[in-house]
N, C-alpha and C. Protein backbone atom coordinates (compact mmCIF):
# COMPACT_ATOMS: atom_id res chain seq x y z
N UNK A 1 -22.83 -83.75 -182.85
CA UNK A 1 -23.70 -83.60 -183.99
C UNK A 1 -23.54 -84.84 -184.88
N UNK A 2 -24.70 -85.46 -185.11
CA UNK A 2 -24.60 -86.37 -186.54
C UNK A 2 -24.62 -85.94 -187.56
N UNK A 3 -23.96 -86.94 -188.18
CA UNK A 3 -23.93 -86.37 -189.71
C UNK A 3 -24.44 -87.50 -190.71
N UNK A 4 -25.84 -87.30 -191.75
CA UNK A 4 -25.99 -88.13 -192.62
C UNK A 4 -25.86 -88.19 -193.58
N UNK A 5 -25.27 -88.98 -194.87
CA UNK A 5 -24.67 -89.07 -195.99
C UNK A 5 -26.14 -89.25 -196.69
N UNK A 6 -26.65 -88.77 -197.57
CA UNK A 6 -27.12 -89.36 -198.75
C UNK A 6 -27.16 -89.16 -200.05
N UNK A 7 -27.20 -89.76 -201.17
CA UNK A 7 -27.11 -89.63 -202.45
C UNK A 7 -27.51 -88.35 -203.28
N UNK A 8 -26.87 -87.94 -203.74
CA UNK A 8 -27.27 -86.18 -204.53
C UNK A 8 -28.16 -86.34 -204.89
N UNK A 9 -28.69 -87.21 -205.91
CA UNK A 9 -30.19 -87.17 -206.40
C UNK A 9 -31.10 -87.45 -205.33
N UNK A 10 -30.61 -88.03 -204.27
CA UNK A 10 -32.10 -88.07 -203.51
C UNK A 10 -31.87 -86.94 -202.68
N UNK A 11 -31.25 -86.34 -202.16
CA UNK A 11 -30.89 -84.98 -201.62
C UNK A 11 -31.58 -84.12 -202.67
N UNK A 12 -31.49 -83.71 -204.04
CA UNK A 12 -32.06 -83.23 -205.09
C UNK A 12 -33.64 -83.21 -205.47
N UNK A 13 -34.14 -84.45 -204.95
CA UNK A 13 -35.20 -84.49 -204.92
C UNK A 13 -35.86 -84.38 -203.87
N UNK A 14 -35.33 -84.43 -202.72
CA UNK A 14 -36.00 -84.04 -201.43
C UNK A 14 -36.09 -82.33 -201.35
N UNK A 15 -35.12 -81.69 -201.74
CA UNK A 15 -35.18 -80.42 -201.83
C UNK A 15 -36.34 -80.12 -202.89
N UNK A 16 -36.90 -80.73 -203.96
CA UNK A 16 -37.43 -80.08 -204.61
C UNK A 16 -39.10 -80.52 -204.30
N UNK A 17 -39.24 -81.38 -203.59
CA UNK A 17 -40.40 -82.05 -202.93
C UNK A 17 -40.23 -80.36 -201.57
N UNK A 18 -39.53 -80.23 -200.97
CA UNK A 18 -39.51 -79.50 -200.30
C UNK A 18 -40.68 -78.12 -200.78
N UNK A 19 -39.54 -77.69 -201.82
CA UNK A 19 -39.48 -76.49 -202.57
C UNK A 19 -41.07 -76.16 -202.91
N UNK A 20 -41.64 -77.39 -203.85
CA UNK A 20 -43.01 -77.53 -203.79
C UNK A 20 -43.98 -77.18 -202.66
N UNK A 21 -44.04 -77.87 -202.02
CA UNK A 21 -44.79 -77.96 -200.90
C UNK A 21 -45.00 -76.69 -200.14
N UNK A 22 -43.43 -76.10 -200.22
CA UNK A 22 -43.27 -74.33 -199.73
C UNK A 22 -44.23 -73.57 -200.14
N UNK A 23 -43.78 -73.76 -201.94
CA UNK A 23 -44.93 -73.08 -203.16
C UNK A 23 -46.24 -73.03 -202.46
N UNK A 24 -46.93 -74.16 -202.30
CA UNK A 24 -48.27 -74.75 -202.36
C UNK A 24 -48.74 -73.70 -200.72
N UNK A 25 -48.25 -74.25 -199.70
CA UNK A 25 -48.46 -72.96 -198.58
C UNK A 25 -48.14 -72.21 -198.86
N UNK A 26 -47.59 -71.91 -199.22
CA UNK A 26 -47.80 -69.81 -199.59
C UNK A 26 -48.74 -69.19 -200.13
N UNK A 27 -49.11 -70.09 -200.84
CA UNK A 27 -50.36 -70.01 -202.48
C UNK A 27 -51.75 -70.55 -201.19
N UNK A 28 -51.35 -71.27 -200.59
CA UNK A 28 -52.86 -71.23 -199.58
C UNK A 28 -53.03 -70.35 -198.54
N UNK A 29 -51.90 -70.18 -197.35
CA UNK A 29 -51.85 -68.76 -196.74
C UNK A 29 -52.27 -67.34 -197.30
N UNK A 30 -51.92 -67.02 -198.41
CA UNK A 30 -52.37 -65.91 -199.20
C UNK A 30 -53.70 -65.87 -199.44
N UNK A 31 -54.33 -66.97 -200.01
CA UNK A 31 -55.75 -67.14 -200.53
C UNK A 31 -56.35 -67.44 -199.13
N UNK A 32 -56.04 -67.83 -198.01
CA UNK A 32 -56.44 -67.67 -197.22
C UNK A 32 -56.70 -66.38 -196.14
N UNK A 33 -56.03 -65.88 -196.02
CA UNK A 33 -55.59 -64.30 -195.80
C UNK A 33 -57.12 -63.61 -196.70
N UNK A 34 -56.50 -63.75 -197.83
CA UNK A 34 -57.41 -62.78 -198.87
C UNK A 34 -59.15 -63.30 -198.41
N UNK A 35 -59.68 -64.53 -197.69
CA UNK A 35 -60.84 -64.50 -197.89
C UNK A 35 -61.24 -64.10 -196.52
N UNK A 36 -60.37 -64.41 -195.22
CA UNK A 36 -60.92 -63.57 -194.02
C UNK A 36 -60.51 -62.84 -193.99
N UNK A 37 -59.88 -61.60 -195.03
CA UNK A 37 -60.21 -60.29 -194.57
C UNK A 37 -61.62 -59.70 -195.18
N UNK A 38 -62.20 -60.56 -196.24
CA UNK A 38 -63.08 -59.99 -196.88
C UNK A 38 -64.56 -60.47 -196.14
N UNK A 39 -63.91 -61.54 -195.62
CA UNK A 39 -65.46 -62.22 -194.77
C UNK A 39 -65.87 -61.25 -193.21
N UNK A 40 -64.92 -61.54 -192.83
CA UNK A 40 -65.76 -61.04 -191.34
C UNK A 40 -65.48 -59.27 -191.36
N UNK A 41 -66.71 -58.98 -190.38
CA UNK A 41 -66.85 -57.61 -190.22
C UNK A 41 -66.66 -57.65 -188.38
N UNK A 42 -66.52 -56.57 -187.99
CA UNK A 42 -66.08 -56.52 -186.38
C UNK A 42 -67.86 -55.72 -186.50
N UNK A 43 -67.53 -55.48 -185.18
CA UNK A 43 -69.13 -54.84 -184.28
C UNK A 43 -69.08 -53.21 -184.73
N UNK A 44 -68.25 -52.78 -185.08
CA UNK A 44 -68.48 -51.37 -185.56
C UNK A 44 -68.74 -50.80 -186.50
N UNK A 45 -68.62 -52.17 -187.71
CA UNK A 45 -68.25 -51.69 -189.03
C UNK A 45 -69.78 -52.24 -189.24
N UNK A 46 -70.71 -53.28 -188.34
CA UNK A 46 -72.16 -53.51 -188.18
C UNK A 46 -72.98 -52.78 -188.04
N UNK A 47 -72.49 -51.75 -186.88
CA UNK A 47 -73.16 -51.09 -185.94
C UNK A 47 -73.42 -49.75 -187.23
N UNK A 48 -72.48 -49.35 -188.08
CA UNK A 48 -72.28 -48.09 -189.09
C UNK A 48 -73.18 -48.70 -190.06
N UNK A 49 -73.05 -50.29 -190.51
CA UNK A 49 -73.67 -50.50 -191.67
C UNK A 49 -75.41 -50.36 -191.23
N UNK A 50 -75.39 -51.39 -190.62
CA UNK A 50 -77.27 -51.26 -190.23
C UNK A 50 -77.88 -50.18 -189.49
N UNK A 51 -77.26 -49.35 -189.14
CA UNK A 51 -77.26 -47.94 -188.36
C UNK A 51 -78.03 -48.15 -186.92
N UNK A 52 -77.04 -49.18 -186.31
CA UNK A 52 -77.47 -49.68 -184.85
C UNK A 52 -76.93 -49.39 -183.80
N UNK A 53 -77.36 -49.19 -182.30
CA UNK A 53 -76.29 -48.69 -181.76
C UNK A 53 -75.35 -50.42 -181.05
N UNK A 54 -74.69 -50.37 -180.56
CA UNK A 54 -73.31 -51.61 -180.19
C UNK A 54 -74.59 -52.14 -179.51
N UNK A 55 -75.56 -51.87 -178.16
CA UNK A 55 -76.21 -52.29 -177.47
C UNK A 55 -77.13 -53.11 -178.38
N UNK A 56 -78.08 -52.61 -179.32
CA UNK A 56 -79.20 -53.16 -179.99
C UNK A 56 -78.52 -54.71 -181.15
N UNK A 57 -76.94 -54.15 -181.41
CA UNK A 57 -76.29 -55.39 -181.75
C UNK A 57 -75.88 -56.47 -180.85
N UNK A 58 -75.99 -55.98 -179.64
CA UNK A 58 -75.85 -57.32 -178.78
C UNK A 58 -77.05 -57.94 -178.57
N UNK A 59 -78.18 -57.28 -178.34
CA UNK A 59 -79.38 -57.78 -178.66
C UNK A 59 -79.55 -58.85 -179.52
N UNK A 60 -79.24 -58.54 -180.66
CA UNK A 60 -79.28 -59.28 -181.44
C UNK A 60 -78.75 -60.39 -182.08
N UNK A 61 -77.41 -60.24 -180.86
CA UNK A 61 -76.64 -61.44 -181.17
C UNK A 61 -77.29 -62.32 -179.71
N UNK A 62 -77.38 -62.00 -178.60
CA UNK A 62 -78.06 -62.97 -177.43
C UNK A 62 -79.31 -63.48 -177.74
N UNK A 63 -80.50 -63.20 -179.08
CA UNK A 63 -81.43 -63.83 -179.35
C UNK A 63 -80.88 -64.62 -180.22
N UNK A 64 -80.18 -64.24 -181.15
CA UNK A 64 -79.49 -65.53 -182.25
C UNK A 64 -79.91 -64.95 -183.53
N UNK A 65 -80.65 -63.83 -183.55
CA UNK A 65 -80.97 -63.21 -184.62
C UNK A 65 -79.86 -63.28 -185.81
N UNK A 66 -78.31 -62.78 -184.89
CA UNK A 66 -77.12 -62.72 -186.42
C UNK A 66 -76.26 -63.37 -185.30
N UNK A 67 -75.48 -64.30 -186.19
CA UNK A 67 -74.38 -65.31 -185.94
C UNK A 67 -73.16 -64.76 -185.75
N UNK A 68 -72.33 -65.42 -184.83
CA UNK A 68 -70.97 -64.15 -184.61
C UNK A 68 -70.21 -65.23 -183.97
N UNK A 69 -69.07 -64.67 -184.19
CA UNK A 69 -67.61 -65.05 -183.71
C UNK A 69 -67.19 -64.67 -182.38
N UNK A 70 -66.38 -65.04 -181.81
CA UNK A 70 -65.77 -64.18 -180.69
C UNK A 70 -64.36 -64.19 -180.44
N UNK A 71 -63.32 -63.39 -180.60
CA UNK A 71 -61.92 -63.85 -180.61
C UNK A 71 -61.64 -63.04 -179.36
N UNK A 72 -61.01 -63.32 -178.54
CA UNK A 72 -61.01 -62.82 -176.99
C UNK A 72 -62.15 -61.88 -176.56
N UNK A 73 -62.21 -60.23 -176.84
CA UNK A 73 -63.40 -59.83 -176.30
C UNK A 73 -64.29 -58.76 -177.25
N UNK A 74 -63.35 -59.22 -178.62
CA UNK A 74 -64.30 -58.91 -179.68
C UNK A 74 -64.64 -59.64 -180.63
N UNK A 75 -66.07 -59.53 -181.01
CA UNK A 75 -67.18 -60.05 -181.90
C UNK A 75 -66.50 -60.02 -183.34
N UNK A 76 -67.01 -60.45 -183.96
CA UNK A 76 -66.29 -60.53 -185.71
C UNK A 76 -68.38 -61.65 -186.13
N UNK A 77 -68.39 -60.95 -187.07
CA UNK A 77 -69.39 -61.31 -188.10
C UNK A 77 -69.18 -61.55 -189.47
N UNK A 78 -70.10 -62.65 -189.97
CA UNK A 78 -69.65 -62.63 -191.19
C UNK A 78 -70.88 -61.66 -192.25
N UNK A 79 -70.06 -61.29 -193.40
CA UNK A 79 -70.40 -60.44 -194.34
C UNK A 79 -71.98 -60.97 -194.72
N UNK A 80 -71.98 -62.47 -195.53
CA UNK A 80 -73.18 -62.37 -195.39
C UNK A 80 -73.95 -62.57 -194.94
N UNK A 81 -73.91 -62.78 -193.45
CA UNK A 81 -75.18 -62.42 -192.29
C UNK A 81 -75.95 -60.83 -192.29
N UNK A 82 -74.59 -60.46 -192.31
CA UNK A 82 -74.88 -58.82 -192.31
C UNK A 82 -75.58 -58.58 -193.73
N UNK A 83 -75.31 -58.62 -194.76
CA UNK A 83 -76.08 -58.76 -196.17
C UNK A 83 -77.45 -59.56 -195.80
N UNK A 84 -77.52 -60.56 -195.26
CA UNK A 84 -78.74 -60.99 -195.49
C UNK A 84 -79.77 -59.81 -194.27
N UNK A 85 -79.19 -59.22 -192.88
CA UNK A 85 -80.15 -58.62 -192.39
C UNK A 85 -80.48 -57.55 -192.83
N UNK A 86 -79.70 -56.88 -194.10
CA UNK A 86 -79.64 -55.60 -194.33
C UNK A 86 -80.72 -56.26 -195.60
N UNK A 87 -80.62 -57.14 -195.75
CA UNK A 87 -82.08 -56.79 -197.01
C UNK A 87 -83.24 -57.35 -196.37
N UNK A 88 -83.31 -58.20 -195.24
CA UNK A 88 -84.28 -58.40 -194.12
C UNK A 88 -85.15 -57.06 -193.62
N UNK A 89 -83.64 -56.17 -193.48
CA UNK A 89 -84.71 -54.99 -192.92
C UNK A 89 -84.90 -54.59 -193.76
N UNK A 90 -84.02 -54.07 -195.44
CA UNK A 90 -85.38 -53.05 -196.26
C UNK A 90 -86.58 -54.11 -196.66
N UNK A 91 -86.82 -55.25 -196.48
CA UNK A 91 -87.74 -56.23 -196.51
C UNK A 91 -88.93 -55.32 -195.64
N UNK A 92 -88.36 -55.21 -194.61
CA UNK A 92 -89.59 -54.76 -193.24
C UNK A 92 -90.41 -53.57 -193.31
N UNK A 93 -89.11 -52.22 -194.08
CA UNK A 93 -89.54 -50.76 -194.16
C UNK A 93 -90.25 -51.03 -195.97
N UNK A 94 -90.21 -52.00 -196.29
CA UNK A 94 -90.99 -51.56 -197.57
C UNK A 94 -92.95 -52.08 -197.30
């Protein structure tokens, strides 16, 4: 094992350059966290909102109608796609 000597204050300040930086990711992980749980919706929580069945949502994702994600072999949407078709369609029934 080596061993390196350096000066307390710069040891002191490397730790606190550290310390910072820790702060700063945590404070972005969190705020990050907090906005994709609020953004994407999965295919079920679609399928309940626009009252569709899973099939007529794939439909609609193979024309390009609503934009989607795919994380292995489920779909994830974002919120306001789904907001914008949900006032698309009371657009249609009015």
């Amino acid at each position: 094992m080596e061993i390196v000597i350096i000066e307390r204050e710069a040891f002191e300040t490397f730790m606190a350059e550290v310390s910072a930086l820790t702060e700063k990711v945590d404070r972005l992980c969190a705020r990050g966290t907090e906005r994709r749980l609020k953004k994407w919706m999965d295919g079920e929580d679609v399928c309940r909102l626009l009252r569709l069945s899973p099939k007529t949502l794939q439909s609609m994702r193979d024309r390009g109608i609503v934009a989607c994600s795919q994380v292995g072999r489920k779909f994830y949407y974002r919120s306001e796609d789904v907001v914008r078709l949900v006032s698309e369609k009371q657009e249609g029934a009015s």
